[in-house]
C-alpha atoms as a PDB file:
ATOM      1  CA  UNK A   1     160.660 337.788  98.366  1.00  0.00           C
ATOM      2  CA  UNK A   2     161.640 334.546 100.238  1.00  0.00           C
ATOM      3  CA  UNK A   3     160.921 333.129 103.391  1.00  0.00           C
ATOM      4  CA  UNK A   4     163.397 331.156 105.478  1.00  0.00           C
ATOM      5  CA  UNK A   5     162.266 327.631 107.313  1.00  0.00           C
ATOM      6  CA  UNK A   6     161.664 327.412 110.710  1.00  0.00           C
ATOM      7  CA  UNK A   7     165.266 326.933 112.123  1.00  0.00           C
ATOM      8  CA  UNK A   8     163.869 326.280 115.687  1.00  0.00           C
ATOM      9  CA  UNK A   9     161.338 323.963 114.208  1.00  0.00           C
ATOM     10  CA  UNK A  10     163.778 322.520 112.009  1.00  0.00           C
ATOM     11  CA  UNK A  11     166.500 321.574 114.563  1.00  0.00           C
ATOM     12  CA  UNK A  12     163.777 320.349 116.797  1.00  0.00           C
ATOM     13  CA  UNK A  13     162.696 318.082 114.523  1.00  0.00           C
ATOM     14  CA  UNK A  14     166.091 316.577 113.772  1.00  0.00           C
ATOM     15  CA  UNK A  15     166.886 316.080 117.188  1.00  0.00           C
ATOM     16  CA  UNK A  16     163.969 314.249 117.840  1.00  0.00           C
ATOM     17  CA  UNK A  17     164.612 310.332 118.772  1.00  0.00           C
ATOM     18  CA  UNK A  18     161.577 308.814 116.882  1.00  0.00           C
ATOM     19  CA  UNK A  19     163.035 310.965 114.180  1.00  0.00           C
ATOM     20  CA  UNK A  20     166.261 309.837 114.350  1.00  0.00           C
ATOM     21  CA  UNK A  21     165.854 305.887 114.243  1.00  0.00           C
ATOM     22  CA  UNK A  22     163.545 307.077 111.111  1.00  0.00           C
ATOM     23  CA  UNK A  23     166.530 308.314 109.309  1.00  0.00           C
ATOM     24  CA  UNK A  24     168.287 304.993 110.408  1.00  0.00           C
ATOM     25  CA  UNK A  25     166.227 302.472 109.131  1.00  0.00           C
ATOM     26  CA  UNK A  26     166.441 304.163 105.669  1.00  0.00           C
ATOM     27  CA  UNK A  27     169.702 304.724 105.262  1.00  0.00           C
ATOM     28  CA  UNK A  28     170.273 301.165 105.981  1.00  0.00           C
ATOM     29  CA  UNK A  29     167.807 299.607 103.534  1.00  0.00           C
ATOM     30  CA  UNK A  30     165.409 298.511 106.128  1.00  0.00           C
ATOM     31  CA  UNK A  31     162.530 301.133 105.692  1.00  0.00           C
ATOM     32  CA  UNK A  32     161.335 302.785 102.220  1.00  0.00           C
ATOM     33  CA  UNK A  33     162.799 305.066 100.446  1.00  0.00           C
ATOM     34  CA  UNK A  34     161.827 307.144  97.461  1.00  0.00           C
ATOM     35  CA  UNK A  35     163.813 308.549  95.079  1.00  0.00           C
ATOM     36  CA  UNK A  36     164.310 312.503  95.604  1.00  0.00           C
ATOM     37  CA  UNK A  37     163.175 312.973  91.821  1.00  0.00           C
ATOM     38  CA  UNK A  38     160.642 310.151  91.607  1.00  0.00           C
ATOM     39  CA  UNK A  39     158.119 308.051  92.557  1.00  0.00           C
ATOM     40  CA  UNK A  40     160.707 304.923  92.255  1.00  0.00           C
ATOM     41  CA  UNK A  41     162.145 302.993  95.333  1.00  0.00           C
ATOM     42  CA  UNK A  42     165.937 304.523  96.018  1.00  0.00           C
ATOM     43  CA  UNK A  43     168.586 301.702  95.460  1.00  0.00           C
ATOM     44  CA  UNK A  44     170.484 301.343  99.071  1.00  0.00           C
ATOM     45  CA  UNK A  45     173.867 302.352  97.719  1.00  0.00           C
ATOM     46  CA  UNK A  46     172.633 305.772  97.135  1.00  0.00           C
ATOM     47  CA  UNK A  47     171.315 306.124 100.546  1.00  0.00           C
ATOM     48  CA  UNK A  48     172.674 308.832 102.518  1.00  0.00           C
ATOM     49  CA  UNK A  49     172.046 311.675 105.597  1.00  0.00           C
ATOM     50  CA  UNK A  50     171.811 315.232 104.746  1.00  0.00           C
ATOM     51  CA  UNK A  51     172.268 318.077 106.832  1.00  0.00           C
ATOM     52  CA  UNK A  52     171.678 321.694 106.775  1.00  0.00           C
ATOM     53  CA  UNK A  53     174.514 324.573 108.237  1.00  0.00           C
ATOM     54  CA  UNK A  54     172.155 325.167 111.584  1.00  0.00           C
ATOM     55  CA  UNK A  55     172.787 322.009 113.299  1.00  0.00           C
ATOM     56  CA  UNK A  56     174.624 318.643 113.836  1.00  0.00           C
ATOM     57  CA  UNK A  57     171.895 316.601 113.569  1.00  0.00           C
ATOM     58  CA  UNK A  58     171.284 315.385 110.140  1.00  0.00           C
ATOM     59  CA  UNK A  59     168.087 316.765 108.608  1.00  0.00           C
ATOM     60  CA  UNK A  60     166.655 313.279 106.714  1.00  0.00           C
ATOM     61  CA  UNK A  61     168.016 310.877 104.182  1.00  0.00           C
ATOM     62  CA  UNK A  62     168.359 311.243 100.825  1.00  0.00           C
ATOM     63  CA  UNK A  63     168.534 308.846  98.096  1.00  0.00           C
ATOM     64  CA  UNK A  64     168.186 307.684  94.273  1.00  0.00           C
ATOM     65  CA  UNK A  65     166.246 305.709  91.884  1.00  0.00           C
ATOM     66  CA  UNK A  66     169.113 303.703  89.694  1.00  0.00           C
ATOM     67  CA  UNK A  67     168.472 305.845  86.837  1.00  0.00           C
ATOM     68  CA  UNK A  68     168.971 309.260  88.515  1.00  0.00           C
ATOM     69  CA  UNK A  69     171.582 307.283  90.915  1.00  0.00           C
ATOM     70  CA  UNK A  70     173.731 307.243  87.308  1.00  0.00           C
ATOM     71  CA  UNK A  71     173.074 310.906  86.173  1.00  0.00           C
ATOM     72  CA  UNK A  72     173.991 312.142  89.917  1.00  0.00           C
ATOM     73  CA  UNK A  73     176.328 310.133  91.011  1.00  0.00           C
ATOM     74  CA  UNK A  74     176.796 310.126  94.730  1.00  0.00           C
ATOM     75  CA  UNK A  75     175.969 314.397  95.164  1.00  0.00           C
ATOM     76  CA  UNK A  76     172.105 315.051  93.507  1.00  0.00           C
ATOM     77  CA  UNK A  77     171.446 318.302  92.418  1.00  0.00           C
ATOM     78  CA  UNK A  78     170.865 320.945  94.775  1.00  0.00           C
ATOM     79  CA  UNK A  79     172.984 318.988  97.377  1.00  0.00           C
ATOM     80  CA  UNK A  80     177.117 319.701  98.069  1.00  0.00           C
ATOM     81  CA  UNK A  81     179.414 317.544  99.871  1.00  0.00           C
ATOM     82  CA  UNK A  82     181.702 319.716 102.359  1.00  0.00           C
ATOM     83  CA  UNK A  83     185.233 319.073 101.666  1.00  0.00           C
ATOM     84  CA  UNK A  84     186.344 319.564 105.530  1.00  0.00           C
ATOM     85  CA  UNK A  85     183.701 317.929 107.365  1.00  0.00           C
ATOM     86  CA  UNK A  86     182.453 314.780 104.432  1.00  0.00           C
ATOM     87  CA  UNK A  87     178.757 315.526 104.996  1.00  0.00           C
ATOM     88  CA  UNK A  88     176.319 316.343 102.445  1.00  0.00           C
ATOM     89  CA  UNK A  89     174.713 319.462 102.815  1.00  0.00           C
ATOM     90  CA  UNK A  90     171.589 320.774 101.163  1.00  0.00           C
ATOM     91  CA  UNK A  91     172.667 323.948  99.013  1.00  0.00           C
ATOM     92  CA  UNK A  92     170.223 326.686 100.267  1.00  0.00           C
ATOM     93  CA  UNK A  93     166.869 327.094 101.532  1.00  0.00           C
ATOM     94  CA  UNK A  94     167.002 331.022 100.086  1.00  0.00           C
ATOM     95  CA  UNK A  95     169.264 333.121  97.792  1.00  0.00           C
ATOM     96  CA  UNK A  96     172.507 332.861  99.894  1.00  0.00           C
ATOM     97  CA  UNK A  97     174.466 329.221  99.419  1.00  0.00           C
ATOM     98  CA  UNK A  98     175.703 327.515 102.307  1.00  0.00           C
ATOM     99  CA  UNK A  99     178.971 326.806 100.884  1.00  0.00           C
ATOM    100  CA  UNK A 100     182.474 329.013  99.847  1.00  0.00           C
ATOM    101  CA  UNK A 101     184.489 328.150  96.911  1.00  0.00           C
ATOM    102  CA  UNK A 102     187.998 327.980  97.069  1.00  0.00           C
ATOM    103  CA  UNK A 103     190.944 328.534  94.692  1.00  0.00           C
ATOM    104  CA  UNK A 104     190.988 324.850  93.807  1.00  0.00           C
ATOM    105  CA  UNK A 105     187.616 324.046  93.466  1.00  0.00           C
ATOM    106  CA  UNK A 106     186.914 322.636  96.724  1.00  0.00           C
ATOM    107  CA  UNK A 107     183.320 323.768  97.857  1.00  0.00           C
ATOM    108  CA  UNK A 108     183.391 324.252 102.171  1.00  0.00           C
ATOM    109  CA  UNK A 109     180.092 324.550 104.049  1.00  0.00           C
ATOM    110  CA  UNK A 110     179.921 327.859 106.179  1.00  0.00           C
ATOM    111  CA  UNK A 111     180.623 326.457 109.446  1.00  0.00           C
ATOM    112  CA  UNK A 112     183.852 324.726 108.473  1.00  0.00           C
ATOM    113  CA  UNK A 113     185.120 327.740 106.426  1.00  0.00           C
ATOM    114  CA  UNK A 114     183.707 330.481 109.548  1.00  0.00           C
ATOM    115  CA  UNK A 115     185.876 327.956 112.176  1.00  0.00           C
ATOM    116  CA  UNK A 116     189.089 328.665 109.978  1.00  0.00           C
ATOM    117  CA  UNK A 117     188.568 332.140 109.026  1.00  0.00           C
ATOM    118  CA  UNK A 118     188.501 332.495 112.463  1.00  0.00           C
ATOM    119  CA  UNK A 119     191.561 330.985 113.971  1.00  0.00           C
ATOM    120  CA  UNK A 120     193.179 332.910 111.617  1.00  0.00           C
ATOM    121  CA  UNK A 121     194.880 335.829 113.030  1.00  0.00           C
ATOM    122  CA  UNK A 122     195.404 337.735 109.687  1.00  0.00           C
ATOM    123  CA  UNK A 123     191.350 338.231 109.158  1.00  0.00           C
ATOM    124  CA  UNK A 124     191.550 340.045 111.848  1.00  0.00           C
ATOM    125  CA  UNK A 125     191.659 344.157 112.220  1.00  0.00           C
ATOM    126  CA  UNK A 126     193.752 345.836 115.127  1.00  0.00           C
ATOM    127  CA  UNK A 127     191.762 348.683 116.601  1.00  0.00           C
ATOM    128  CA  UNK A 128     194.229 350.104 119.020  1.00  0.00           C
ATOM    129  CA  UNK A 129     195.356 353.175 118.631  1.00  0.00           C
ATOM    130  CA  UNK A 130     196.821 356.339 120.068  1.00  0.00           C
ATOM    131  CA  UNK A 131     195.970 359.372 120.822  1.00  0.00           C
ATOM    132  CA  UNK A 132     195.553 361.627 117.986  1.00  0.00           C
ATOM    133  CA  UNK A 133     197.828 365.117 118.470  1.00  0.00           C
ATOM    134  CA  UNK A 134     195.784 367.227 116.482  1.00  0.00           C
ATOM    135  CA  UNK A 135     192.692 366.173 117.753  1.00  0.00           C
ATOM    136  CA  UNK A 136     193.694 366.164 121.890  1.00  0.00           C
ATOM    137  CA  UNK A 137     191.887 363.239 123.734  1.00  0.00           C
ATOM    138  CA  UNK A 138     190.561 361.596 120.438  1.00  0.00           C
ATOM    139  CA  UNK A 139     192.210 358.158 119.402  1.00  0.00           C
ATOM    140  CA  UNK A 140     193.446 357.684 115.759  1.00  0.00           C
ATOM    141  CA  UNK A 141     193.724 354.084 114.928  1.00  0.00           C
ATOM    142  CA  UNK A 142     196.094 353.354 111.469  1.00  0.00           C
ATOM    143  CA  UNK A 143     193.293 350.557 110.431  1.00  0.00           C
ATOM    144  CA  UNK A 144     190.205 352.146 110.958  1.00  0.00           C
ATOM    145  CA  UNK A 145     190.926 354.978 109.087  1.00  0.00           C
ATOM    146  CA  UNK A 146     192.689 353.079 106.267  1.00  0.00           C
ATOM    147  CA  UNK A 147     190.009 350.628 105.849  1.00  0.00           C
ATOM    148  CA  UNK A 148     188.430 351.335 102.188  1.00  0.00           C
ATOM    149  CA  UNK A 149     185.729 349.706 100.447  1.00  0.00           C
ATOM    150  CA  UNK A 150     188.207 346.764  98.995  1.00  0.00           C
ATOM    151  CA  UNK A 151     188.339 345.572 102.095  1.00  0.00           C
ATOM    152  CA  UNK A 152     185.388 345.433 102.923  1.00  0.00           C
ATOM    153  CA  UNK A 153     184.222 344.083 100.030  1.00  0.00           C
ATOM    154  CA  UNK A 154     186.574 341.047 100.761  1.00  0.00           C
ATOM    155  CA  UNK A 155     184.275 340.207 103.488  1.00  0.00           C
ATOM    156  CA  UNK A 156     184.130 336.826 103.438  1.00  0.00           C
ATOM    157  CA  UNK A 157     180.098 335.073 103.388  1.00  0.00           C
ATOM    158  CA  UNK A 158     180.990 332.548 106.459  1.00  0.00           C
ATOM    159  CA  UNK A 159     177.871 333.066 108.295  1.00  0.00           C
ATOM    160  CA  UNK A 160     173.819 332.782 107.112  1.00  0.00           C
ATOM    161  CA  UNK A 161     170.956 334.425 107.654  1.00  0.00           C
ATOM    162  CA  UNK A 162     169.977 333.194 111.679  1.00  0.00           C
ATOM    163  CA  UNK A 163     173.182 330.600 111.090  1.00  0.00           C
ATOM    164  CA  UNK A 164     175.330 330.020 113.493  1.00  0.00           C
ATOM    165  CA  UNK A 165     177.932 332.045 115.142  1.00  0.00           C
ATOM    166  CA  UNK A 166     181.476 330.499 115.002  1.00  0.00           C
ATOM    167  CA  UNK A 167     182.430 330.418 119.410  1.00  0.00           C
ATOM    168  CA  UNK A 168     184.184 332.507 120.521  1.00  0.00           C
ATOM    169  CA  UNK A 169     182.930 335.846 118.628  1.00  0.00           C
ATOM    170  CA  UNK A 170     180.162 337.972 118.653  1.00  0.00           C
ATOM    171  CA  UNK A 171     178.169 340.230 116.832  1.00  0.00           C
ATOM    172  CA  UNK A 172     178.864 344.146 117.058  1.00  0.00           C
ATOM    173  CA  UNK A 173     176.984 345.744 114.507  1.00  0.00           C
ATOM    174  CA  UNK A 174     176.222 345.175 111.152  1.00  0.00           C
ATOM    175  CA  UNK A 175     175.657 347.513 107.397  1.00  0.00           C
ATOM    176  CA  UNK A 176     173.718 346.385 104.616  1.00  0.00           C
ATOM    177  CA  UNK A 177     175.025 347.344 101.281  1.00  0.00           C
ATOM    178  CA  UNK A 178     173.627 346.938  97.813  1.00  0.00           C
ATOM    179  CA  UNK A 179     175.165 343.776  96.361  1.00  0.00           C
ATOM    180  CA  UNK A 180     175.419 345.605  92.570  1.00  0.00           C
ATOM    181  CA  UNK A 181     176.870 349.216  94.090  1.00  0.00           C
ATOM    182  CA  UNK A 182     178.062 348.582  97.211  1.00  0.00           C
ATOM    183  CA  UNK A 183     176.100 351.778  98.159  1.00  0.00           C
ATOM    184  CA  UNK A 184     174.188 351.421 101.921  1.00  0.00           C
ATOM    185  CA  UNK A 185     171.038 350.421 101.408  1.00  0.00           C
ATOM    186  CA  UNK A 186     168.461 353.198 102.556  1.00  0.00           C
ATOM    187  CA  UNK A 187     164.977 351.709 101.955  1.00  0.00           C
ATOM    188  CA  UNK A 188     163.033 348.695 100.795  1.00  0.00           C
ATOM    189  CA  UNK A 189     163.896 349.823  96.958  1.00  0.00           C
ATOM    190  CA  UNK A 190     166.681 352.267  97.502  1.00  0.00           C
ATOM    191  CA  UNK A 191     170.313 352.506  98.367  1.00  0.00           C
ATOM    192  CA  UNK A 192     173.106 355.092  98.176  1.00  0.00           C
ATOM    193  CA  UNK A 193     174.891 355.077  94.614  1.00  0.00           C
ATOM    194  CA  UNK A 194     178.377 355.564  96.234  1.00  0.00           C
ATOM    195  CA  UNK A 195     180.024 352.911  98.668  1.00  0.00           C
ATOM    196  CA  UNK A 196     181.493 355.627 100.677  1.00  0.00           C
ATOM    197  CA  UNK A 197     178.359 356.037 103.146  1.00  0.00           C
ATOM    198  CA  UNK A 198     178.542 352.325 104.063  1.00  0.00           C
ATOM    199  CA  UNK A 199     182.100 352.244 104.469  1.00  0.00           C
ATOM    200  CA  UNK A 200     182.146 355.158 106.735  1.00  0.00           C
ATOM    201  CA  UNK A 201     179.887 353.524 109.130  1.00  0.00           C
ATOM    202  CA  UNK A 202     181.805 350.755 108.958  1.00  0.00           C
ATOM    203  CA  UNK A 203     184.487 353.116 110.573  1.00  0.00           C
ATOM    204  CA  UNK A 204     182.125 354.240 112.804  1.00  0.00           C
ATOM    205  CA  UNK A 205     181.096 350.864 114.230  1.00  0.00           C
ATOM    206  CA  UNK A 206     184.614 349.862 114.687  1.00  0.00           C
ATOM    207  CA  UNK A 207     185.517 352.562 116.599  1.00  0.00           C
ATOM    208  CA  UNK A 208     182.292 352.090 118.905  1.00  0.00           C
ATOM    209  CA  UNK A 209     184.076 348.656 118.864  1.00  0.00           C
ATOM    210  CA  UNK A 210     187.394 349.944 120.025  1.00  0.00           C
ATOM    211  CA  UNK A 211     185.987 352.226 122.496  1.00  0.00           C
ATOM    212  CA  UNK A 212     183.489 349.394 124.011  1.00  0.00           C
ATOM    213  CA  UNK A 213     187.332 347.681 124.996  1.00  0.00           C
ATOM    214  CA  UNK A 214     187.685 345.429 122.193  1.00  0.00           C
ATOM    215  CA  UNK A 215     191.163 345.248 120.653  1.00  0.00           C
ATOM    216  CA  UNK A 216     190.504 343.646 117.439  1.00  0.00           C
ATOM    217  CA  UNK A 217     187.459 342.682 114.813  1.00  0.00           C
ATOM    218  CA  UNK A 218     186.730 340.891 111.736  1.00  0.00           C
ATOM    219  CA  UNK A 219     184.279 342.032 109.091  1.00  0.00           C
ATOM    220  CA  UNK A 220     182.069 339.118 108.077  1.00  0.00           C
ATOM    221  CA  UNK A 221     179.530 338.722 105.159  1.00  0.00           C
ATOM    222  CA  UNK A 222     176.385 337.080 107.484  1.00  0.00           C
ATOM    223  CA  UNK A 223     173.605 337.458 105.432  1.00  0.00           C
ATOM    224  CA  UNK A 224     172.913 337.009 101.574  1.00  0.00           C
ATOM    225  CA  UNK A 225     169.481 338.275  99.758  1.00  0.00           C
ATOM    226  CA  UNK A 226     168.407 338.639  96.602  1.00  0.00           C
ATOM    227  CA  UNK A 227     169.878 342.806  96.190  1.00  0.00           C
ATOM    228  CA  UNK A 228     171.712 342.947  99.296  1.00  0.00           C
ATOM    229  CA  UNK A 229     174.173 341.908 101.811  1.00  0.00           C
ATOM    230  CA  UNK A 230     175.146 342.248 105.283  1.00  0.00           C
ATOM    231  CA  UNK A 231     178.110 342.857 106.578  1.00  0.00           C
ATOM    232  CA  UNK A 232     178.766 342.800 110.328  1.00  0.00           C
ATOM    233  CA  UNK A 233     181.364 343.454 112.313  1.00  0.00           C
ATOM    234  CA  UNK A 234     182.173 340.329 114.758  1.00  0.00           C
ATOM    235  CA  UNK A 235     184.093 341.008 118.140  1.00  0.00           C
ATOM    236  CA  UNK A 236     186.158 338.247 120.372  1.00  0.00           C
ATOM    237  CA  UNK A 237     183.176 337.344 122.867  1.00  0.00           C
END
């Protein structure tokens, strides 16, 4: 079992002025610094902010004794630099990473990959639909039905546990699955063996969607544990 930080606290913190000028003087060399994996001073060079995926404020300063300064590098363990934004991000504060990988190697902290995922018009699902013939007054809609467990195992994991929500979009509704069956989880220690549950009230939510007025949705992996997931379904707010 884990326990996430504060976020509130956390952000508070950050945002605090005393707190800020802190982080100022060290990362210019004119307040102490220790190294993150020692009790020696960190050299200046190494000295740099770090933030976190829940705000823009960065969350302290980080830095290096010479030695570990040449093992590291300028990225220390447990630390990834974002390859859209150029900040360095702490990894995690749970199980779920608050980075995506892509094809090339490039690691992407959640906000920067959630923005693009976004703006992308092919992530997202048309629920419109027409009325069904066999079914008088009931609407059929091509996607919904056709969506199948591939799909939404392709969910991408842009959004943490409490992160934040890309603007513009909203949360619907959400299924946890078991990450190792896919199955919908049922209890504290139990989930369906088959996918098919969760994917059918998957369906169901996005028609709730469609009915509610919304035209189109995204599926969205916003929450990583240690034998789950969650996978919501996010609306155009």
């Amino acid at each position: 079992m884990w326990s996430l930080p504060d976020i509130n606290r956390l952000n508070k913190s950050a945002a605090d002025a005393a707190f800020q000028a802190k982080c100022d003087k060290e990362v210019k060399g004119k307040a102490k610094l220790q190294c993150e994996f020692c009790d020696k001073p960190a050299t200046k060079t190494s000295r740099q902010y770090w933030y976190d995926i829940f705000s823009n404020d960065p969350k302290g300063v980080i830095g290096l004794c010479q030695e570990h300064e040449n093992d590291y590098g300028s990225i220390p363990e447990g630390y990834f630099y974002c390859d859209a934004c150029g900040r360095l991000f702490i990894q995690n504060y749970t199980w779920e990473n608050y980075f995506t990988e892509g094809e090339d190697g490039e690691l992407v902290c959640l906000n920067c990959a959630a923005e693009k995922y976004v703006r992308n018009q092919d992530n997202w699902i048309n629920l419109e639909g027409e009325e069904d013939l066999d079914f008088p007054g009931q609407i059929f809609s091509p996607a919904i039905e056709e969506l199948d467990f591939e799909r939404v195992r392709k969910a991408p994991h842009i959004i943490a546990v409490e992160g934040p929500i890309p603007d513009g979009i909203e949360k619907f509704d959400s299924v946890t699955l078991d990450s190792f069956s896919g199955g919908r989880v049922t209890g504290f220690s139990s989930s369906e063996s088959s996918p098919d549950g969760g994917v059918s009230e998957m369906q169901d939510i996005l028609r709730k969607a469609r009915d509610a007025g919304h035209s189109e949705a995204l599926l969205i992996l916003d929450g990583g544990f240690q034998f789950c997931v969650s996978i919501g379904v996010y609306v155009r707010a």
